[in-house]
N, C-alpha and C. Protein backbone atom coordinates (compact mmCIF):
# COMPACT_ATOMS: atom_id res chain seq x y z
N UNK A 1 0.85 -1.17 0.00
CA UNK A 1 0.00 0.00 0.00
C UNK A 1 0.90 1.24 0.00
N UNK A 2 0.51 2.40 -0.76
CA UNK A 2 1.71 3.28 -0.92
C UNK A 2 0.97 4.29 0.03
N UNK A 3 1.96 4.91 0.64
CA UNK A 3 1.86 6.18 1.87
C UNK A 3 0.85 7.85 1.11
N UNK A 4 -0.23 8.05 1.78
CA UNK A 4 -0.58 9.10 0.62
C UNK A 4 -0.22 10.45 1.29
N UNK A 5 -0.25 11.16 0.29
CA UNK A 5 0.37 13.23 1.55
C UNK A 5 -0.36 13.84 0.36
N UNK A 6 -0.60 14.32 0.78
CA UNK A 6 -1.28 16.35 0.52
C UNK A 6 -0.26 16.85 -0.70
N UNK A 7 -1.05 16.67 -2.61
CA UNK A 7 -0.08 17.38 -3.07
C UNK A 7 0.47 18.71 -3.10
N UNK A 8 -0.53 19.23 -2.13
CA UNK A 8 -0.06 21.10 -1.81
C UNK A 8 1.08 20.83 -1.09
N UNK A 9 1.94 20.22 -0.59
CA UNK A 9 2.57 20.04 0.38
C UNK A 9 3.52 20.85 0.13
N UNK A 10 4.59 21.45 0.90
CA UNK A 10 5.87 21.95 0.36
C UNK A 10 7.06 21.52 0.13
N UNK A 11 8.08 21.11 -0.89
CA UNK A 11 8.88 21.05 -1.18
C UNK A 11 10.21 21.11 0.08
N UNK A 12 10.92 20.24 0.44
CA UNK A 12 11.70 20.44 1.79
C UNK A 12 12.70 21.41 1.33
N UNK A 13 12.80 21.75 0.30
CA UNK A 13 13.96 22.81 -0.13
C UNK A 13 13.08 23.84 -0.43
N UNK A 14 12.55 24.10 -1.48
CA UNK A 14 11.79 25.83 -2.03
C UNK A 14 10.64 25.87 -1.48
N UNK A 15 9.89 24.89 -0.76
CA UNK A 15 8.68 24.98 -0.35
C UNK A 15 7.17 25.13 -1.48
N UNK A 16 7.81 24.91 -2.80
CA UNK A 16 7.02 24.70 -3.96
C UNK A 16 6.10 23.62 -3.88
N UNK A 17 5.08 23.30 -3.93
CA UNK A 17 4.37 22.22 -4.05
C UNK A 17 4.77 20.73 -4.57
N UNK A 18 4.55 19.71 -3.84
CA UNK A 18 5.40 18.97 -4.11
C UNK A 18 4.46 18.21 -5.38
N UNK A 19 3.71 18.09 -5.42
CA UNK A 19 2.43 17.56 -6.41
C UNK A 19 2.22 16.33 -6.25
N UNK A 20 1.53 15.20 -7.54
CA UNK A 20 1.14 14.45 -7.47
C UNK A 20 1.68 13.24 -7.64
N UNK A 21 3.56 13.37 -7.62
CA UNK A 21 4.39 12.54 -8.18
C UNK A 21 5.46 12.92 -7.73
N UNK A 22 6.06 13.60 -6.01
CA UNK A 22 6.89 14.12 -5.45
C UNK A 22 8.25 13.00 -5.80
N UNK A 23 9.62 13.83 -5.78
CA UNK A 23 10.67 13.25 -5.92
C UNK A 23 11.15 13.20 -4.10
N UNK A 24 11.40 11.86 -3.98
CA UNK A 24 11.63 11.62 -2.76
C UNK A 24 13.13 11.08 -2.17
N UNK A 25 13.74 11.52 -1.51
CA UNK A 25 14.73 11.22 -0.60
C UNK A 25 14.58 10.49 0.37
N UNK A 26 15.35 9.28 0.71
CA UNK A 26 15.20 8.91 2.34
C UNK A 26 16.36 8.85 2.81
N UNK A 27 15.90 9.21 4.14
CA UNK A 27 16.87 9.16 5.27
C UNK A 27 16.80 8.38 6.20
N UNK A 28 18.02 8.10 7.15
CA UNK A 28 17.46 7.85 8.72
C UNK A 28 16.61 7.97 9.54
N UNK A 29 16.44 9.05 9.54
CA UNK A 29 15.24 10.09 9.86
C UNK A 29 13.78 10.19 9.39
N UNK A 30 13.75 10.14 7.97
CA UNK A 30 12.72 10.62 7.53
C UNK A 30 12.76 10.19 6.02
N UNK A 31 11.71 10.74 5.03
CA UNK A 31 11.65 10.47 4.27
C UNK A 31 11.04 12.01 3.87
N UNK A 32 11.89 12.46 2.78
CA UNK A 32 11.84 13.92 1.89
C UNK A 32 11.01 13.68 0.73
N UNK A 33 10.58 14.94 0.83
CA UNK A 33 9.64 14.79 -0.31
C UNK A 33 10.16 16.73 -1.31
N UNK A 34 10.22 16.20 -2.54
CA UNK A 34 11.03 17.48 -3.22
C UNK A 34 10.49 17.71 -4.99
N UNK A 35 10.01 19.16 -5.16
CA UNK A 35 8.88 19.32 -6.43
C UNK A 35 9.73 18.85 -7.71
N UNK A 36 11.24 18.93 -7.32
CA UNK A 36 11.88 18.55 -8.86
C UNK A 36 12.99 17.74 -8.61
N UNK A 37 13.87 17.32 -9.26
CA UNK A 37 15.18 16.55 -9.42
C UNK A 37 16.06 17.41 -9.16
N UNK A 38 16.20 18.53 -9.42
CA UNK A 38 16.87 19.68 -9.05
C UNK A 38 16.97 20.02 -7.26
N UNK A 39 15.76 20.06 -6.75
CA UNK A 39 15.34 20.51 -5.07
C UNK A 39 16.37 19.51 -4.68
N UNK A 40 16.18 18.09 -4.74
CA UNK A 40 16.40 16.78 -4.29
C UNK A 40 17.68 16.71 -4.32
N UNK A 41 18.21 16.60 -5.50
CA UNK A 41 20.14 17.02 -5.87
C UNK A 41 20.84 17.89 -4.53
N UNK A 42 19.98 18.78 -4.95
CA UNK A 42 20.89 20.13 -3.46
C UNK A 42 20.57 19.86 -2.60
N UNK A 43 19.16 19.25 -2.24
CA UNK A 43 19.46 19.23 -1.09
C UNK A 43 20.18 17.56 -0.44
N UNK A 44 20.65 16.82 -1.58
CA UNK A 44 21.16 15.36 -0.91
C UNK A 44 22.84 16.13 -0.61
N UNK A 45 23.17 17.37 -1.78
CA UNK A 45 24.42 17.83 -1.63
C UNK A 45 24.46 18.16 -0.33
N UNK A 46 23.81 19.09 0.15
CA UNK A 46 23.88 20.01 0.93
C UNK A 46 24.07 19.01 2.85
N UNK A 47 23.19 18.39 2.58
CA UNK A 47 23.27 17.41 3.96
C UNK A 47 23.93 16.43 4.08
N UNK A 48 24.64 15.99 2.54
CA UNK A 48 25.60 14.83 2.85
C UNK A 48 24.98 13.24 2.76
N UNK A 49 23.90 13.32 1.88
CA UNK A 49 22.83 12.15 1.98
C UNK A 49 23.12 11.22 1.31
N UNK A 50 23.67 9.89 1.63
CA UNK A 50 23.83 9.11 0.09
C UNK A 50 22.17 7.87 0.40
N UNK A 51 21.76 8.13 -0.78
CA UNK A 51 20.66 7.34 -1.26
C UNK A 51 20.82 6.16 -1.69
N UNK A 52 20.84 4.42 -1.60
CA UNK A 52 21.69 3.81 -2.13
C UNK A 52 20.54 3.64 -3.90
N UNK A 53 21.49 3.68 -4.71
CA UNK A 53 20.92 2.87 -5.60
C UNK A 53 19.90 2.29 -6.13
N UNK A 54 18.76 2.94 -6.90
CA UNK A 54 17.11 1.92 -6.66
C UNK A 54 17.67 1.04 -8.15
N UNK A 55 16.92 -0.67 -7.77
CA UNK A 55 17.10 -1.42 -8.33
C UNK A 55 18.29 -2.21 -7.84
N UNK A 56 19.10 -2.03 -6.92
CA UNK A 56 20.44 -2.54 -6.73
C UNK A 56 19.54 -3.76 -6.05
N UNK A 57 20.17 -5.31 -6.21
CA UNK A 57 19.67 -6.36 -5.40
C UNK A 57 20.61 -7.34 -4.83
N UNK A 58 20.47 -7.93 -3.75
CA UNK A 58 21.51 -8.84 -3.29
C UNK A 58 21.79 -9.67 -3.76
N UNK A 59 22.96 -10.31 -3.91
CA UNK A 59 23.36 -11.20 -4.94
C UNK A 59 23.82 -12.43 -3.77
């Protein structure tokens, strides 16, 4: 079942709406939600975030 949020939501970087197809980050912490590929980039720069890999599988 997928998690649903509010597409007015704001963007964790510009506070732009994140819409109906948010680009998402996870963390330790939390899980980011960001209006473009661009927000998401700076802000994985900015905090030092490594995301591993989607699709990577154990071998």
């Amino acid at each position: 079942m997928s998690e649903a949020w509010d597409p007015r939501a704001p963007c964790d970087l510009c506070s732009l709406p994140v819409g109906i197809k948010p680009f998402t980050l996870t963390a330790p912490e939390k899980t980011f939600r960001f209006c473009c590929e661009g927000c998401k980039g700076i802000y994985q720069m900015l905090h030092q975030i490594n995301e591993p890999p989607a699709g990577t599988a154990d071998n």
